[in-house]
C-alpha atoms as a PDB file:
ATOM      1  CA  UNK A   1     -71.331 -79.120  72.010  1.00  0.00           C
ATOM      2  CA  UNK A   2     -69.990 -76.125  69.802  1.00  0.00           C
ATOM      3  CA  UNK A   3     -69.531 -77.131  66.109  1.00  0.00           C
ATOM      4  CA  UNK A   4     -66.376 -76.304  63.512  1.00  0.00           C
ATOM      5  CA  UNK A   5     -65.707 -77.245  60.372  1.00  0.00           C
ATOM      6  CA  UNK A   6     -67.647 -80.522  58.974  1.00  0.00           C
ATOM      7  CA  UNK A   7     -69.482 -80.581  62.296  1.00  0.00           C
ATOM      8  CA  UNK A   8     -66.564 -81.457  64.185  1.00  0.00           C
ATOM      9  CA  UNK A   9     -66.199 -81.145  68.110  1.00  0.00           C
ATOM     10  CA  UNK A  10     -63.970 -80.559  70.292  1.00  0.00           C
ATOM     11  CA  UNK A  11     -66.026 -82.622  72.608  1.00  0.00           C
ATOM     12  CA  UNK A  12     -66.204 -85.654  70.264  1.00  0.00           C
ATOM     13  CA  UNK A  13     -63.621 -88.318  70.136  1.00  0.00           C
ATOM     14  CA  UNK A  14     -61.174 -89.246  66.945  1.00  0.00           C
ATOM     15  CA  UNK A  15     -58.957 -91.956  66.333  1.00  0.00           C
ATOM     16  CA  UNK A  16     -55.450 -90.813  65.506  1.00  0.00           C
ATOM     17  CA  UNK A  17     -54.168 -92.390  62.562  1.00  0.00           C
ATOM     18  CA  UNK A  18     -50.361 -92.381  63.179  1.00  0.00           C
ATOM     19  CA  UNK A  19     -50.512 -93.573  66.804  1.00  0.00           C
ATOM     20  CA  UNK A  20     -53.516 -95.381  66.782  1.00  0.00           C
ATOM     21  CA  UNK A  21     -54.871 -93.732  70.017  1.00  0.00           C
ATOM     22  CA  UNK A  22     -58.446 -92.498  70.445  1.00  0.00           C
ATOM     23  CA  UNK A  23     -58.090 -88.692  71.029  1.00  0.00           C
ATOM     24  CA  UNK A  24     -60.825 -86.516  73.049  1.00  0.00           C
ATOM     25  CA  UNK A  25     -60.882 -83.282  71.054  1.00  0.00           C
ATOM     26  CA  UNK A  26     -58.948 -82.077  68.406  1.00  0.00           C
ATOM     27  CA  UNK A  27     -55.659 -83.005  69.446  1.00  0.00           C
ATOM     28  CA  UNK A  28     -53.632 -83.714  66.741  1.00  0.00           C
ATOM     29  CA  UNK A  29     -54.052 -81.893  63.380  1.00  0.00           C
ATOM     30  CA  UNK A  30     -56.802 -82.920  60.626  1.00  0.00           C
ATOM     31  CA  UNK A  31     -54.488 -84.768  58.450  1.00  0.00           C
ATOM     32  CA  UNK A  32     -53.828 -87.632  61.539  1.00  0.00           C
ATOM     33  CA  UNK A  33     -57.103 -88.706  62.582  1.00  0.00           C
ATOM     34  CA  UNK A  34     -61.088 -89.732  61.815  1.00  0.00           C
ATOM     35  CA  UNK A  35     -64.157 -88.878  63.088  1.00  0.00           C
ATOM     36  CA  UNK A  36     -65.746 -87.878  65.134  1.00  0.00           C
ATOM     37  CA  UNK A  37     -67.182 -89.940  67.029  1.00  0.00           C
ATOM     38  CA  UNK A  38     -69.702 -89.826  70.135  1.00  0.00           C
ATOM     39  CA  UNK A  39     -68.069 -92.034  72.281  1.00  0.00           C
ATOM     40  CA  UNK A  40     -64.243 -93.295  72.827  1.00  0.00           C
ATOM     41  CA  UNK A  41     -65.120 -96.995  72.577  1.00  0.00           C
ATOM     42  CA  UNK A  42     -67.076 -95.962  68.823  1.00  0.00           C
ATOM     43  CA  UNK A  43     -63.463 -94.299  67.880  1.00  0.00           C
ATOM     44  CA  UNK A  44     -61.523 -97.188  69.023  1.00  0.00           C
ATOM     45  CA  UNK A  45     -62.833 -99.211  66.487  1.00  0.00           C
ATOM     46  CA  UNK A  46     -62.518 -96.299  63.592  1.00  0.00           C
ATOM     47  CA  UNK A  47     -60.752 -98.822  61.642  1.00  0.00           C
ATOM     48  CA  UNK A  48     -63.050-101.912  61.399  1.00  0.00           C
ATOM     49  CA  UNK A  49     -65.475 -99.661  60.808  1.00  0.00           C
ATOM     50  CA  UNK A  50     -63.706 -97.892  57.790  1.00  0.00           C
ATOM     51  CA  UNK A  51     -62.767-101.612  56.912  1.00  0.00           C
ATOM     52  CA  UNK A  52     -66.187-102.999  56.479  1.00  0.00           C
ATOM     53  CA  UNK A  53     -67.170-100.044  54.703  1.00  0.00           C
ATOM     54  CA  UNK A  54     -64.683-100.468  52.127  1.00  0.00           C
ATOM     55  CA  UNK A  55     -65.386-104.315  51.928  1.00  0.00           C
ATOM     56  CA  UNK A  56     -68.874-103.345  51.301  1.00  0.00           C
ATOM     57  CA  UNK A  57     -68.052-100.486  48.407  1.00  0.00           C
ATOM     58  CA  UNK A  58     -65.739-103.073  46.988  1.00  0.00           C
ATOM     59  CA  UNK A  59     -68.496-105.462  46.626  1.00  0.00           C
ATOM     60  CA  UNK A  60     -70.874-103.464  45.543  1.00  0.00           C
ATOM     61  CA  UNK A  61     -68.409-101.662  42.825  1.00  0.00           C
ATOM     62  CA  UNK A  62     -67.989-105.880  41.688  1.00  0.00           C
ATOM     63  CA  UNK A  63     -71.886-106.400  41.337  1.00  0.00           C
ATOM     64  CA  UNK A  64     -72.235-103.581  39.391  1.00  0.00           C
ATOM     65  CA  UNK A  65     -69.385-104.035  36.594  1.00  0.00           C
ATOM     66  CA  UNK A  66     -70.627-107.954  36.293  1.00  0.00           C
ATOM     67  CA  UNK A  67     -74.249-106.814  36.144  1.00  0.00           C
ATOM     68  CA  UNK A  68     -75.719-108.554  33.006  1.00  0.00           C
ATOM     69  CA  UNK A  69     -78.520-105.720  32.495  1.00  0.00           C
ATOM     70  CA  UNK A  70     -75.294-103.787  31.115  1.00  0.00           C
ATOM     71  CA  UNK A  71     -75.003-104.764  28.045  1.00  0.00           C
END
């Protein structure tokens, strides 16, 4: 599987952004779509993945400005 930038594939799959299709390769430019990711079924779901993430950040970014040990 060659590598380019950011060890992106041509042979991996993205999720495109603006259509919401999973993509095999770099079809559409850098600025449209996530990834990569090994399989089409782990791109499909780009988005809950990215969501949780954030959910979890957001949490964590809340614990730490309430922690008590601040001060």
């Amino acid at each position: 599987m060659p590598n380019g930038a950011r060890g992106e594939s041509d042979e991996a799959y993205y999720y495109n952004l603006e259509t919401g299709e999973v993509e095999h390769g770099k079809v559409s430019d850098w600025t449209s779509r996530i990834g990569p990711y090994a399989s089409a079924a782990e791109a499909a779901q780009a988005l809950e993945r990215v969501r949780a993430r954030n959910e979890a950040w957001e949490e964590a970014e809340r614990e730490w400005e309430d922690d008590p040990d601040d001060d």
